[in-house]
C-alpha atoms as a PDB file:
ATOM      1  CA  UNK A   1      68.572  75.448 111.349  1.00  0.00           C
ATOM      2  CA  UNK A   2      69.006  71.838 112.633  1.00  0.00           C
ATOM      3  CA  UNK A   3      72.783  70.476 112.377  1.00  0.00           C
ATOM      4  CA  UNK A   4      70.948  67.616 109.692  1.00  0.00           C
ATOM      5  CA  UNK A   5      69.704  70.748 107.739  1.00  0.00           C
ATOM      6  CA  UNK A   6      73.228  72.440 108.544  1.00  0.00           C
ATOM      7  CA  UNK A   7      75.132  69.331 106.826  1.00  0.00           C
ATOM      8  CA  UNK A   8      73.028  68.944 104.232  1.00  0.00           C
ATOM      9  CA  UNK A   9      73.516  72.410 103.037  1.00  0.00           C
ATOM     10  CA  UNK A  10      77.156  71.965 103.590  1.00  0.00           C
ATOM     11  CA  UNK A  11      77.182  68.536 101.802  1.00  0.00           C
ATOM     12  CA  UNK A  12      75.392  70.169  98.625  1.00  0.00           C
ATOM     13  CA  UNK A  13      76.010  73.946  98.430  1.00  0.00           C
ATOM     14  CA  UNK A  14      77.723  75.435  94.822  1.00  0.00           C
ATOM     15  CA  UNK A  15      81.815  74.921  95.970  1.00  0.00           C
ATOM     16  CA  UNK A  16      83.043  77.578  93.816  1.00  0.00           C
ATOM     17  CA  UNK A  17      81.748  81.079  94.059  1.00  0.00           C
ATOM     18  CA  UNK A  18      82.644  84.021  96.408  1.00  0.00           C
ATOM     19  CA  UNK A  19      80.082  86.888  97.078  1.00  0.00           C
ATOM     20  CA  UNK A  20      76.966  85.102  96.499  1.00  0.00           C
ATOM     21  CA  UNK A  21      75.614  87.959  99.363  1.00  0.00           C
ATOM     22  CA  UNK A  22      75.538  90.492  96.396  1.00  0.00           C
ATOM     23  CA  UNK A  23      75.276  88.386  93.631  1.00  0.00           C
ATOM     24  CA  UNK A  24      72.322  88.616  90.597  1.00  0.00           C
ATOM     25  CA  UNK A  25      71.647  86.168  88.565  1.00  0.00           C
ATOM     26  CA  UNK A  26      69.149  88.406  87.037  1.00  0.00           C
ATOM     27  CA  UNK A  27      70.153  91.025  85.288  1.00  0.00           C
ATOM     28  CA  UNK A  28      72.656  90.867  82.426  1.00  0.00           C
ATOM     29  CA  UNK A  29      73.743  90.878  78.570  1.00  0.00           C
ATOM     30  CA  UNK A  30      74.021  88.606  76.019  1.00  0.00           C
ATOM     31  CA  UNK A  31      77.394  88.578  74.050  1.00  0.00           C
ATOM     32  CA  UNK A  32      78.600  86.906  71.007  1.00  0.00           C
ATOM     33  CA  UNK A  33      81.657  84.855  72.188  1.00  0.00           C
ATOM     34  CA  UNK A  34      83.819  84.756  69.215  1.00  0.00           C
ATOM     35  CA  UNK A  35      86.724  82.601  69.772  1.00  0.00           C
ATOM     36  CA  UNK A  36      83.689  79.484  71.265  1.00  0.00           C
ATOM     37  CA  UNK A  37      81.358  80.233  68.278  1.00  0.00           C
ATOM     38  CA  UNK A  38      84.107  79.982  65.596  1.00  0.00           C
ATOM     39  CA  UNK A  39      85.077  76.673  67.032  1.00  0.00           C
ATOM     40  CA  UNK A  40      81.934  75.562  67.774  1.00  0.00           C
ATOM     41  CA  UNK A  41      80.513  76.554  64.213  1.00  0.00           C
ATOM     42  CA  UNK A  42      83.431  75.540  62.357  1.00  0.00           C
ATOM     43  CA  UNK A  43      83.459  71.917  63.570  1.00  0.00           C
ATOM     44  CA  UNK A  44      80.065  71.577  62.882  1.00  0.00           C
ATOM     45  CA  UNK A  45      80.594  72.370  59.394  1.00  0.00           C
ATOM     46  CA  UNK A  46      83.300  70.023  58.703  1.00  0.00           C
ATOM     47  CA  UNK A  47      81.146  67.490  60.279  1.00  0.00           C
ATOM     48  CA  UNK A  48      78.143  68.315  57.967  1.00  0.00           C
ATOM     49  CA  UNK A  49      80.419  68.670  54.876  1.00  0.00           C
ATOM     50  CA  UNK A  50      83.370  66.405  55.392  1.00  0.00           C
ATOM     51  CA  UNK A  51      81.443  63.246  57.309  1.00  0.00           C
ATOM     52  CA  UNK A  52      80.011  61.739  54.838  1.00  0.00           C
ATOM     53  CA  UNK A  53      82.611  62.085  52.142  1.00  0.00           C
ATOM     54  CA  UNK A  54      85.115  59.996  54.669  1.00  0.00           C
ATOM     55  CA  UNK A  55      82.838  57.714  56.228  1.00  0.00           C
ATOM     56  CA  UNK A  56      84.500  54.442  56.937  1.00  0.00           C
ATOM     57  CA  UNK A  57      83.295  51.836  59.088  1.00  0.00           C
ATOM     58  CA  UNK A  58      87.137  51.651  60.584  1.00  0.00           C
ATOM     59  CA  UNK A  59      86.256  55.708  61.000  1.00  0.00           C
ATOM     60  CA  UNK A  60      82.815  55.367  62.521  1.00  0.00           C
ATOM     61  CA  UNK A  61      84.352  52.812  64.866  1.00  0.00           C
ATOM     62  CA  UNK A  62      86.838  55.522  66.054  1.00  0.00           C
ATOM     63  CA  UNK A  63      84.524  58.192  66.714  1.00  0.00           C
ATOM     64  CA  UNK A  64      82.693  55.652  68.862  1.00  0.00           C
ATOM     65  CA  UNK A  65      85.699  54.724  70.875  1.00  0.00           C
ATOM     66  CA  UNK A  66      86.586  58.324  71.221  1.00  0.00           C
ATOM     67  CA  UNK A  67      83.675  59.523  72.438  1.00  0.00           C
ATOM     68  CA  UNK A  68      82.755  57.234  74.633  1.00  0.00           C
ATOM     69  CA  UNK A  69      85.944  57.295  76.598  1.00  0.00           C
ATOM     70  CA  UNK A  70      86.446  60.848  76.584  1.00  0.00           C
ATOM     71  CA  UNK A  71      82.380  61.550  77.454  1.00  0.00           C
ATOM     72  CA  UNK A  72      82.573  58.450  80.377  1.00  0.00           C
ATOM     73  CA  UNK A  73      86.006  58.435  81.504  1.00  0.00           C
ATOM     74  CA  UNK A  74      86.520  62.628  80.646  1.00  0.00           C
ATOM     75  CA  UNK A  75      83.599  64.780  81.105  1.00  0.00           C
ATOM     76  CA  UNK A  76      81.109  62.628  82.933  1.00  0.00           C
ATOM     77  CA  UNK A  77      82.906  61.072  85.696  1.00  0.00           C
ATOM     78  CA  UNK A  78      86.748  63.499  85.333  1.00  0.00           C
ATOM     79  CA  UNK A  79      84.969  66.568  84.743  1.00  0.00           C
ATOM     80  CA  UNK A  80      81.702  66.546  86.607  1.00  0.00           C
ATOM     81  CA  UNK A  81      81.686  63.999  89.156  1.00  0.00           C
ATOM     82  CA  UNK A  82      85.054  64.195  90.173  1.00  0.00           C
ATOM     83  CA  UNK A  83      86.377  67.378  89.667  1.00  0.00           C
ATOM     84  CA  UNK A  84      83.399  69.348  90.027  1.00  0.00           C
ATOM     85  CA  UNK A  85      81.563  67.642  92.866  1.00  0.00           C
ATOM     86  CA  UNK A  86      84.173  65.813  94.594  1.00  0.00           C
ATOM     87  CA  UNK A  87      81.703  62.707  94.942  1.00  0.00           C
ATOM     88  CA  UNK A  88      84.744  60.122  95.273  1.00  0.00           C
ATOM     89  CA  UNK A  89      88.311  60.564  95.867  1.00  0.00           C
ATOM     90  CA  UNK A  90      90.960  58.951  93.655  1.00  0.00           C
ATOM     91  CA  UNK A  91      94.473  59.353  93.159  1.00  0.00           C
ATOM     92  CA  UNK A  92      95.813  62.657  91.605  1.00  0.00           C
ATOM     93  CA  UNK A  93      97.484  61.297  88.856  1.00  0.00           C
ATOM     94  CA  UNK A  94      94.568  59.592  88.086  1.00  0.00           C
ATOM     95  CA  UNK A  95      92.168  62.904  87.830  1.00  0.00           C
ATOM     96  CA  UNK A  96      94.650  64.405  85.851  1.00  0.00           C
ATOM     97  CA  UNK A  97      94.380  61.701  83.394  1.00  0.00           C
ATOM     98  CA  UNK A  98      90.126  62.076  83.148  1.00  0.00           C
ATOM     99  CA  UNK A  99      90.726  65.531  82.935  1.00  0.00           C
ATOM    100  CA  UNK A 100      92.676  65.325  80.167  1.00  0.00           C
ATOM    101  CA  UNK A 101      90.398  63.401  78.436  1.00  0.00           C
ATOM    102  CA  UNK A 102      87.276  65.609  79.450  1.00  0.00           C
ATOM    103  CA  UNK A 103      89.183  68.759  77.660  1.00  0.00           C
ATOM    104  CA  UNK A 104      89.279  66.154  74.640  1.00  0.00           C
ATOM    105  CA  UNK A 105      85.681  66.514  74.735  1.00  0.00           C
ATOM    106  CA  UNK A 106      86.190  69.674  72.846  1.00  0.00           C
ATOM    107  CA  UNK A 107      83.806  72.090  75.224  1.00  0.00           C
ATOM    108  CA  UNK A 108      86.193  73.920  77.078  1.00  0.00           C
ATOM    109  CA  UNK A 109      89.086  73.721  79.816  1.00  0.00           C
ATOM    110  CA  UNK A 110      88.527  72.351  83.072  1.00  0.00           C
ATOM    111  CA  UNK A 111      88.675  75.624  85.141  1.00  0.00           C
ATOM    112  CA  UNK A 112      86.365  77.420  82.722  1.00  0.00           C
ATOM    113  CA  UNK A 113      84.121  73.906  83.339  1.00  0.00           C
ATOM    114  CA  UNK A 114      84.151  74.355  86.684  1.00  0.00           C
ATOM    115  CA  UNK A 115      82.882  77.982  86.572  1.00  0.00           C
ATOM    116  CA  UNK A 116      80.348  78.208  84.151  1.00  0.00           C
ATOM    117  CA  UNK A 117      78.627  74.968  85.371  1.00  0.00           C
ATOM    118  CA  UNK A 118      78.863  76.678  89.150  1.00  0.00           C
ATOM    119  CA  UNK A 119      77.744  79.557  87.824  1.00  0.00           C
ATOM    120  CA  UNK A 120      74.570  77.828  86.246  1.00  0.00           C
ATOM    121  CA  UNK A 121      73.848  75.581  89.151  1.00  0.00           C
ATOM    122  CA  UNK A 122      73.425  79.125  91.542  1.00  0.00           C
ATOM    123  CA  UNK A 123      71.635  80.803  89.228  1.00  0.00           C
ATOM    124  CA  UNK A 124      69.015  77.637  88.576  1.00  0.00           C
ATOM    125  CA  UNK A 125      68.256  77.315  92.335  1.00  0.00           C
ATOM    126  CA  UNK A 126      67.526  81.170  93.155  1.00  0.00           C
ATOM    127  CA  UNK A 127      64.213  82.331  93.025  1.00  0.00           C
ATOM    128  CA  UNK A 128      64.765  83.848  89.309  1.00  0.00           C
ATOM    129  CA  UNK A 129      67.533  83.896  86.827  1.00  0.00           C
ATOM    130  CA  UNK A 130      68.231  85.636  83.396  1.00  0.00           C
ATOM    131  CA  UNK A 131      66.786  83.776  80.592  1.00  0.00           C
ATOM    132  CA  UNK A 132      70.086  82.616  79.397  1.00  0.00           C
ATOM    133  CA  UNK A 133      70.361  80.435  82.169  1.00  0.00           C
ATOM    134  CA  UNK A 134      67.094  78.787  82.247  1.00  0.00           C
ATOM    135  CA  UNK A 135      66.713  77.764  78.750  1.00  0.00           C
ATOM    136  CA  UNK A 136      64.190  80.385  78.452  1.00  0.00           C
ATOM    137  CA  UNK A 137      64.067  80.160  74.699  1.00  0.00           C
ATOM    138  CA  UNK A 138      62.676  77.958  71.871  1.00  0.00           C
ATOM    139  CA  UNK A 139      64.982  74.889  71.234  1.00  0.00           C
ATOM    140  CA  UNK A 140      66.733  75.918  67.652  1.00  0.00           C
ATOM    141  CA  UNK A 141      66.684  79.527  68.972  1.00  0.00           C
ATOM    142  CA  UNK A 142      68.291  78.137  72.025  1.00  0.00           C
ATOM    143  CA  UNK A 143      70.679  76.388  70.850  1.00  0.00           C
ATOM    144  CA  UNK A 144      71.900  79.322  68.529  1.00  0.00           C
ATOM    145  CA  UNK A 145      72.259  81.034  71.674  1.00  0.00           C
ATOM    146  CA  UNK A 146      74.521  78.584  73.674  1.00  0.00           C
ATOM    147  CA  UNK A 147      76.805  77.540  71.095  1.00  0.00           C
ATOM    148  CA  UNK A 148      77.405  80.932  70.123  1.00  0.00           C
ATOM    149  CA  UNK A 149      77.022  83.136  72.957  1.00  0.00           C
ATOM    150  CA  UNK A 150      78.237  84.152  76.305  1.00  0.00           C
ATOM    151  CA  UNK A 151      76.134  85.729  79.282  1.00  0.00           C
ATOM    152  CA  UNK A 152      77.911  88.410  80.975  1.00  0.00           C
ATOM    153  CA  UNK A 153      75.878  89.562  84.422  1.00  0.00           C
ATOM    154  CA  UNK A 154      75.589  92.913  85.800  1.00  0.00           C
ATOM    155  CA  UNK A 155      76.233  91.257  88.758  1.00  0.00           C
ATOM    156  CA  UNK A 156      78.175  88.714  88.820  1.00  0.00           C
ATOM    157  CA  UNK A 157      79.406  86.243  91.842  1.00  0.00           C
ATOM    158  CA  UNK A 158      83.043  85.454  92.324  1.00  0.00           C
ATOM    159  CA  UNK A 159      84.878  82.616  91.392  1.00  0.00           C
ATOM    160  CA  UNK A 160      88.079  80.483  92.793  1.00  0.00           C
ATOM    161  CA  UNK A 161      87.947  77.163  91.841  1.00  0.00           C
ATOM    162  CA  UNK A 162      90.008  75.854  95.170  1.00  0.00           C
ATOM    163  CA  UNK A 163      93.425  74.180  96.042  1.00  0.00           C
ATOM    164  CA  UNK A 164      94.322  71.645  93.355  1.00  0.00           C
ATOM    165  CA  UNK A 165      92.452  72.953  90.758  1.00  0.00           C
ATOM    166  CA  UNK A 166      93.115  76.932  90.665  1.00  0.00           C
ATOM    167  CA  UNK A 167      96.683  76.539  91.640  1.00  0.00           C
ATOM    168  CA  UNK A 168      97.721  72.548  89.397  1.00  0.00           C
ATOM    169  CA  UNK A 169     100.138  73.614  86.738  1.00  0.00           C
ATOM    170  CA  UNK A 170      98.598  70.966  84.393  1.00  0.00           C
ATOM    171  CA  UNK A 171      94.881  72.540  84.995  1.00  0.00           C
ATOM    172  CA  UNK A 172      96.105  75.849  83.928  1.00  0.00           C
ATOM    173  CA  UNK A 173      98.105  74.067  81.025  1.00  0.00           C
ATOM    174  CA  UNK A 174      94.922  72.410  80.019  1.00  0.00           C
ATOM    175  CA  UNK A 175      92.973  75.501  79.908  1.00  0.00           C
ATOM    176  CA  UNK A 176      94.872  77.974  77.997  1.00  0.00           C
ATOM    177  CA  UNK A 177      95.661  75.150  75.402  1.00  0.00           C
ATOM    178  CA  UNK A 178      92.172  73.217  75.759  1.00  0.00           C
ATOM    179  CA  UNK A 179      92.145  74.116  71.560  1.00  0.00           C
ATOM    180  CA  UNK A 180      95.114  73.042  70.378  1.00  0.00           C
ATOM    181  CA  UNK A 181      94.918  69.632  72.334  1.00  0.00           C
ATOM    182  CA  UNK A 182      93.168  67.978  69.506  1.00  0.00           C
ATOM    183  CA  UNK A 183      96.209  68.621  67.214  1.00  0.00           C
ATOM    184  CA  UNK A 184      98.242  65.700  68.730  1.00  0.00           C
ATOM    185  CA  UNK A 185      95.401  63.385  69.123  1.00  0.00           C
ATOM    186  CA  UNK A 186      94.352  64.887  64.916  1.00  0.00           C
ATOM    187  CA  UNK A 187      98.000  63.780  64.264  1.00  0.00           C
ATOM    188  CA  UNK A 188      98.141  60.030  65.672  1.00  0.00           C
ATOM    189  CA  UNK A 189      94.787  59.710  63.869  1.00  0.00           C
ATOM    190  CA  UNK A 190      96.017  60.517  60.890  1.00  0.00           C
ATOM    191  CA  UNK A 191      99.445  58.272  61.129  1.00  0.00           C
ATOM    192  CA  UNK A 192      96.675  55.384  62.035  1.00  0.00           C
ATOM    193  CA  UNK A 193      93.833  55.796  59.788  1.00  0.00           C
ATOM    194  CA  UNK A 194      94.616  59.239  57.148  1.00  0.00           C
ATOM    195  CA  UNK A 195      91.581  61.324  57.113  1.00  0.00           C
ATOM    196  CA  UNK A 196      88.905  59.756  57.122  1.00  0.00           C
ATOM    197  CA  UNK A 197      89.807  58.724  60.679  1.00  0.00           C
ATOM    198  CA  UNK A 198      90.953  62.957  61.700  1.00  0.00           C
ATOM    199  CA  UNK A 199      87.724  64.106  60.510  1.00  0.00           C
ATOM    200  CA  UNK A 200      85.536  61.522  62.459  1.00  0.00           C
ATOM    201  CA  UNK A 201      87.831  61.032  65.028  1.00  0.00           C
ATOM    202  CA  UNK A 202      87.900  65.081  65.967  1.00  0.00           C
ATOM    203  CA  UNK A 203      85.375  67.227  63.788  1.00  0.00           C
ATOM    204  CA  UNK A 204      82.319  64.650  63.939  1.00  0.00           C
ATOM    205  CA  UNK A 205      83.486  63.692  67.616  1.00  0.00           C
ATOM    206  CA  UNK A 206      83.493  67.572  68.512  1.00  0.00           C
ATOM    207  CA  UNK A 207      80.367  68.711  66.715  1.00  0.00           C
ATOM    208  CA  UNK A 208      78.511  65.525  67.851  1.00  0.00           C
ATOM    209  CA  UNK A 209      79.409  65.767  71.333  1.00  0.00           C
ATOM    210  CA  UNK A 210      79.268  70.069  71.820  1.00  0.00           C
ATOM    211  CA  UNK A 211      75.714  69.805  70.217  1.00  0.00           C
ATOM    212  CA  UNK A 212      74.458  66.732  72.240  1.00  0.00           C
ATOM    213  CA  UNK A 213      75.326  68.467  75.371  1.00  0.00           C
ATOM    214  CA  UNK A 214      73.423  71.537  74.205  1.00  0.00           C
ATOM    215  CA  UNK A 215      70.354  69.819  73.979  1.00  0.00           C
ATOM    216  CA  UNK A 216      70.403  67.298  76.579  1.00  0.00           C
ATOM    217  CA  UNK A 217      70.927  70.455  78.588  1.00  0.00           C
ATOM    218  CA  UNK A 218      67.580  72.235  77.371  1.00  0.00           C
ATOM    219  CA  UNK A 219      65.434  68.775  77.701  1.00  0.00           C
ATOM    220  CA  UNK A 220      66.475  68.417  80.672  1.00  0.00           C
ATOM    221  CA  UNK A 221      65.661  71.309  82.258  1.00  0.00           C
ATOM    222  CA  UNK A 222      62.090  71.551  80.316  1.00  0.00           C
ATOM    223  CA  UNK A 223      60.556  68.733  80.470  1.00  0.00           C
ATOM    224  CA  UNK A 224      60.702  64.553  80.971  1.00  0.00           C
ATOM    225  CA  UNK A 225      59.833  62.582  84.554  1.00  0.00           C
ATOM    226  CA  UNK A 226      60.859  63.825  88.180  1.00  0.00           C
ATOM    227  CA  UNK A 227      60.677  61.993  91.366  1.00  0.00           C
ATOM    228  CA  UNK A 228      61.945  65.233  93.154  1.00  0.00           C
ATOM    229  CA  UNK A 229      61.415  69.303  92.741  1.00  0.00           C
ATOM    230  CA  UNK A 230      64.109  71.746  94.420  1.00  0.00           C
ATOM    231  CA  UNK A 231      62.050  73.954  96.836  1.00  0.00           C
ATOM    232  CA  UNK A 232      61.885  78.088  95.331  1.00  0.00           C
ATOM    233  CA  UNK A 233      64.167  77.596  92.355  1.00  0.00           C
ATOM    234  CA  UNK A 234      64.389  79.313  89.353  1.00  0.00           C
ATOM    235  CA  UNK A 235      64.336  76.358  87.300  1.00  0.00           C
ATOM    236  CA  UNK A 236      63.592  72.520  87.552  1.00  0.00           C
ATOM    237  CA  UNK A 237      65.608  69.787  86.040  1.00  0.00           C
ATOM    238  CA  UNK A 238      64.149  66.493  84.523  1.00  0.00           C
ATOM    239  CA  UNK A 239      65.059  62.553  83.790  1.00  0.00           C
ATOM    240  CA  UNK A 240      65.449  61.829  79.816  1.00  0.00           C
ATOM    241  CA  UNK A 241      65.750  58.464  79.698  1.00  0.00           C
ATOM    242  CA  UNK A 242      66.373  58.102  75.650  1.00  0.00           C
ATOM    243  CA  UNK A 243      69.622  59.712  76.188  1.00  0.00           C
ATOM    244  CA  UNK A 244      71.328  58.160  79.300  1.00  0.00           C
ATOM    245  CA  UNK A 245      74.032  55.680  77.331  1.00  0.00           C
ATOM    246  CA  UNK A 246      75.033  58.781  75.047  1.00  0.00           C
ATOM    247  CA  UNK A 247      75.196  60.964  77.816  1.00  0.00           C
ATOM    248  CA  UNK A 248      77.187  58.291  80.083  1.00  0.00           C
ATOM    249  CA  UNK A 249      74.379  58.781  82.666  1.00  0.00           C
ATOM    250  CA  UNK A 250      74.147  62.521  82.880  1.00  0.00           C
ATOM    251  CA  UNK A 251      70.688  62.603  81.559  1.00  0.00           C
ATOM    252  CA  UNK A 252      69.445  61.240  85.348  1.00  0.00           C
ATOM    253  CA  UNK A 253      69.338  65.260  85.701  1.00  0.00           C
ATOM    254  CA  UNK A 254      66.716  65.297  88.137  1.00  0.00           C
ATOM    255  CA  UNK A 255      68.305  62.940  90.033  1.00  0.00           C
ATOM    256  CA  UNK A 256      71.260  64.647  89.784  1.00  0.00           C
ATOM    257  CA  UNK A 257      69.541  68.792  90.911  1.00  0.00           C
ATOM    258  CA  UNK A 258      68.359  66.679  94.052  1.00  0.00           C
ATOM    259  CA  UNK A 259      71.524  65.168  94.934  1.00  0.00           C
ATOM    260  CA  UNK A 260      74.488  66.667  93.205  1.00  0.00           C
ATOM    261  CA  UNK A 261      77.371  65.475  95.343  1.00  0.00           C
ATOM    262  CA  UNK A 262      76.157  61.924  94.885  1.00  0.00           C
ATOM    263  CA  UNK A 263      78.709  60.076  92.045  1.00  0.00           C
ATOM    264  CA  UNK A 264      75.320  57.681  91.084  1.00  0.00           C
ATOM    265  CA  UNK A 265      73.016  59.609  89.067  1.00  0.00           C
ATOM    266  CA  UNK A 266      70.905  56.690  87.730  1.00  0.00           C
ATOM    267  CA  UNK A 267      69.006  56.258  91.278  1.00  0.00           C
ATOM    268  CA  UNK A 268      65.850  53.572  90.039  1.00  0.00           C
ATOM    269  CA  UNK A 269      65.738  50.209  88.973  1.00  0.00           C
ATOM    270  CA  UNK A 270      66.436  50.734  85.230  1.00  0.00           C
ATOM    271  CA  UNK A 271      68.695  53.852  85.217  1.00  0.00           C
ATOM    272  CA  UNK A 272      71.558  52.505  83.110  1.00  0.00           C
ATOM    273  CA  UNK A 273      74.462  54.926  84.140  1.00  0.00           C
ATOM    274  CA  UNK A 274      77.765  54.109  82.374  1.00  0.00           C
ATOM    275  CA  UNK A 275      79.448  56.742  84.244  1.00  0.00           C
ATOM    276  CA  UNK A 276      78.280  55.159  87.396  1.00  0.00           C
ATOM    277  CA  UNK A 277      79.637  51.816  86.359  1.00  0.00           C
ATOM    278  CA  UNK A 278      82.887  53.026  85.615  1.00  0.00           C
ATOM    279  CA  UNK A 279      83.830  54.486  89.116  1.00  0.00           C
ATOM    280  CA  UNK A 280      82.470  51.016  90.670  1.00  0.00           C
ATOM    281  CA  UNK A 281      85.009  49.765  88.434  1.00  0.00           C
ATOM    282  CA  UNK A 282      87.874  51.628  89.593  1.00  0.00           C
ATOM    283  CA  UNK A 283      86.323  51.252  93.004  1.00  0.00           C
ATOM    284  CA  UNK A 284      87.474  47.254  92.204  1.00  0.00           C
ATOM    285  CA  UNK A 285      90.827  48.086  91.227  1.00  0.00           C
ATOM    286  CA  UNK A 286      91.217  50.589  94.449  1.00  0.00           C
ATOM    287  CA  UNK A 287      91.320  53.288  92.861  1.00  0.00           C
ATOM    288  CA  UNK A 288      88.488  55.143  93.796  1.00  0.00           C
ATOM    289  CA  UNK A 289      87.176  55.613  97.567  1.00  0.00           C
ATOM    290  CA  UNK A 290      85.134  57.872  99.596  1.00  0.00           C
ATOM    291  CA  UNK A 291      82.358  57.231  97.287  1.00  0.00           C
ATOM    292  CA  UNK A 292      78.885  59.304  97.874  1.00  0.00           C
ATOM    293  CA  UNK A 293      75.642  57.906  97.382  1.00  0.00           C
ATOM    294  CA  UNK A 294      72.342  60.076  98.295  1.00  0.00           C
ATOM    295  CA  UNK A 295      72.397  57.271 101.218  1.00  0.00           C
ATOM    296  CA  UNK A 296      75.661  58.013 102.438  1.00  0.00           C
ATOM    297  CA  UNK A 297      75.007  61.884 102.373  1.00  0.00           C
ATOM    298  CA  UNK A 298      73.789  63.994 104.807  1.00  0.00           C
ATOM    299  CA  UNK A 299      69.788  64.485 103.983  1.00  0.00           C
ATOM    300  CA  UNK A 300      69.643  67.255 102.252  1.00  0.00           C
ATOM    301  CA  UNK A 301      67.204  70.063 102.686  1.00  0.00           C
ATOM    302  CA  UNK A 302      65.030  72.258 100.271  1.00  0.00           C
ATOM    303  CA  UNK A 303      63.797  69.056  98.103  1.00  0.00           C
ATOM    304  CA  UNK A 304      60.416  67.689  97.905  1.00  0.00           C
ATOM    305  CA  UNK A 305      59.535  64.056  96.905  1.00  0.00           C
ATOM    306  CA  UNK A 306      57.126  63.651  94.077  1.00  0.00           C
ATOM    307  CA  UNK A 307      56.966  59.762  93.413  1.00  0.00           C
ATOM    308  CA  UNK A 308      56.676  56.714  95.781  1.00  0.00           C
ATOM    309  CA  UNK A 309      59.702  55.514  94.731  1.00  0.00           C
ATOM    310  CA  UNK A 310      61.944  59.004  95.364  1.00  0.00           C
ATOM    311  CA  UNK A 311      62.589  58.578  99.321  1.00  0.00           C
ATOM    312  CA  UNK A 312      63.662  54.825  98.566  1.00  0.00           C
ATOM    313  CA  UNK A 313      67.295  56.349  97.028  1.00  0.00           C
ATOM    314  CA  UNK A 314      67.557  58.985  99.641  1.00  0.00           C
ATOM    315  CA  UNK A 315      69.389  59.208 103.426  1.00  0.00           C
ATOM    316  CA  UNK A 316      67.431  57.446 105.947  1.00  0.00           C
ATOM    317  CA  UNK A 317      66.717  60.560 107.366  1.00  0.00           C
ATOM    318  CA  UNK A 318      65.587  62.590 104.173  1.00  0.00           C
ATOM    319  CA  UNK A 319      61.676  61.422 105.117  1.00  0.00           C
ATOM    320  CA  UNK A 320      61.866  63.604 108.018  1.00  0.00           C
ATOM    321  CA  UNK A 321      63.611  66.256 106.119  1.00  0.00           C
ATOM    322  CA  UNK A 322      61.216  66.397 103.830  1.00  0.00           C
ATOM    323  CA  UNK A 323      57.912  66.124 105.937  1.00  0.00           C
ATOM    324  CA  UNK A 324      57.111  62.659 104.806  1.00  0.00           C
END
């Protein structure tokens, strides 16, 4: 292996896993998870039920806010591009404070974050993986599945999610209480609005947001535009373009599989990426640095341009890499 290839693979290998050497991503069993589906089930119904009998404008306007900031700010760019694939540095106090606002999401603390996403990301680049992994069922069917289910493998890697994550008092805080964190933020939306602004503001925000990541998650690993494919993996991941403002930019997911360390995910001209935006903002303010871009990485290997355009977002050296 050359010392580019060497890099790359350092630059963009899964950070969080142990044993990997014995690891299956194969072979396994499908659980009902009761604690996630209760939640998950029981916000969707006071959604369905509740929403429209509180609807406000003053409401809707809140749920907005709320999930905007805690999807951008939170889970896109606190959760996932910070916390997940380190791709810029900031101050500490300042990930705390997007982490606390990505458990607000309502999807789950940031530790078990960390894991099951790592755990996903192996199992979609090996050669195979158990169908619960690769959307390997029909969307409604699907979607039954992930909201309600858990995947326990036969076997399974390890997992230590690092210094300042495994071992931050507030992390661990975060994720035994991930639940009960919407009862203050329930309680200063009922001193500012009653109701109508708790149920939109949490149980619409919640439902809305748990189910939109469920199936921007099975689009976009089924089907939409590619300009790259990841060599011998178990599954490919795709662009959906109707989804990126929602989504805060996370639905640039083939952009992403090719270059997850990179903190840009909309690559092209025309790639609206909120999440993007909002790290060159703090990049203004100086509080973000050390920011990776697919040119600023090492090129990685294993990935195969499919458009003209791909190689034009890359490292200068990825052409090579690649065999262009």
């Amino acid at each position: 292996m050359t010392d580019h290839a060497a890099a790359g693979r350092a630059a963009f290998k899964v950070n969080s896993l142990t044993g990997l050497d014995t690891a299956s991503p194969v072979e396994g069993e499908v659980l009902w998870d009761p604690a996630r589906s209760i939640w998950n089930s029981g916000f969707l119904l006071v959604a369905l039920v509740l929403g429209p009998l509180t609807f406000t404008w003053g409401a809707f306007a809140v749920f907005l806010l709320l999930s905007g900031a805690t999807l951008c700010a939170g889970h896109s760019v606190g959760f996932h591009r910070r916390l997940i694939h380190r791709s810029f540095d900031c101050p500490k106090w300042l990930e705390r404070a997007m982490v606390y606002l990505g458990t607000l999401v309502g999807m789950g603390g940031p530790v078990w974050t960390i894991g099951l996403h790592d755990s996903r990301d192996w199992a979609q680049r090996e050669p195979d993986c158990h169908w619960f992994l690769r959307h390997g069922r029909p969307l409604w069917i699907e979607g039954f599945y992930y909201l309600n289910f858990r995947l326990k493998l036969k076997h399974p890697p390890g997992f230590d999610p690092g210094p300042g994550i495994g071992d931050d008092p507030f992390y661990l805080f975060l994720q035994r209480t991930w639940m009960a964190q919407q009862i203050p933020l329930a309680l200063l939306l009922y001193l500012g609005g009653g109701w109508a602004w708790v149920v939109w503001g949490v149980a619409v925000r919640v439902a809305a947001c748990t189910t939109m990541h469920w199936f921007i998650s099975y689009f976009a690993h089924t089907r939409g535009p590619q300009d790259w494919t990841l060599d011998g993996a178990a599954l490919q991941a795709f662009n959906v373009p109707i989804m990126a403002i929602p989504t805060m930019g996370e639905s640039w997911h083939n952009n992403h599989h090719a270059f997850p360390s990179s903190a840009r995910h909309g690559l092209y001209p025309g790639q609206v990426d909120l999440g993007w935006y909002f790290i060159c903002l703090l990049a203004k303010l100086g509080l973000a640095w050390n920011v990776r871009v697919p040119t600023s990485l090492p090129p990685r290997p294993g990935i195969t341009p499919v458009t003209g355009r791909a190689l034009t977002a890359a490292s200068p050296g990825q052409a090579a890499l690649s065999g262009e």
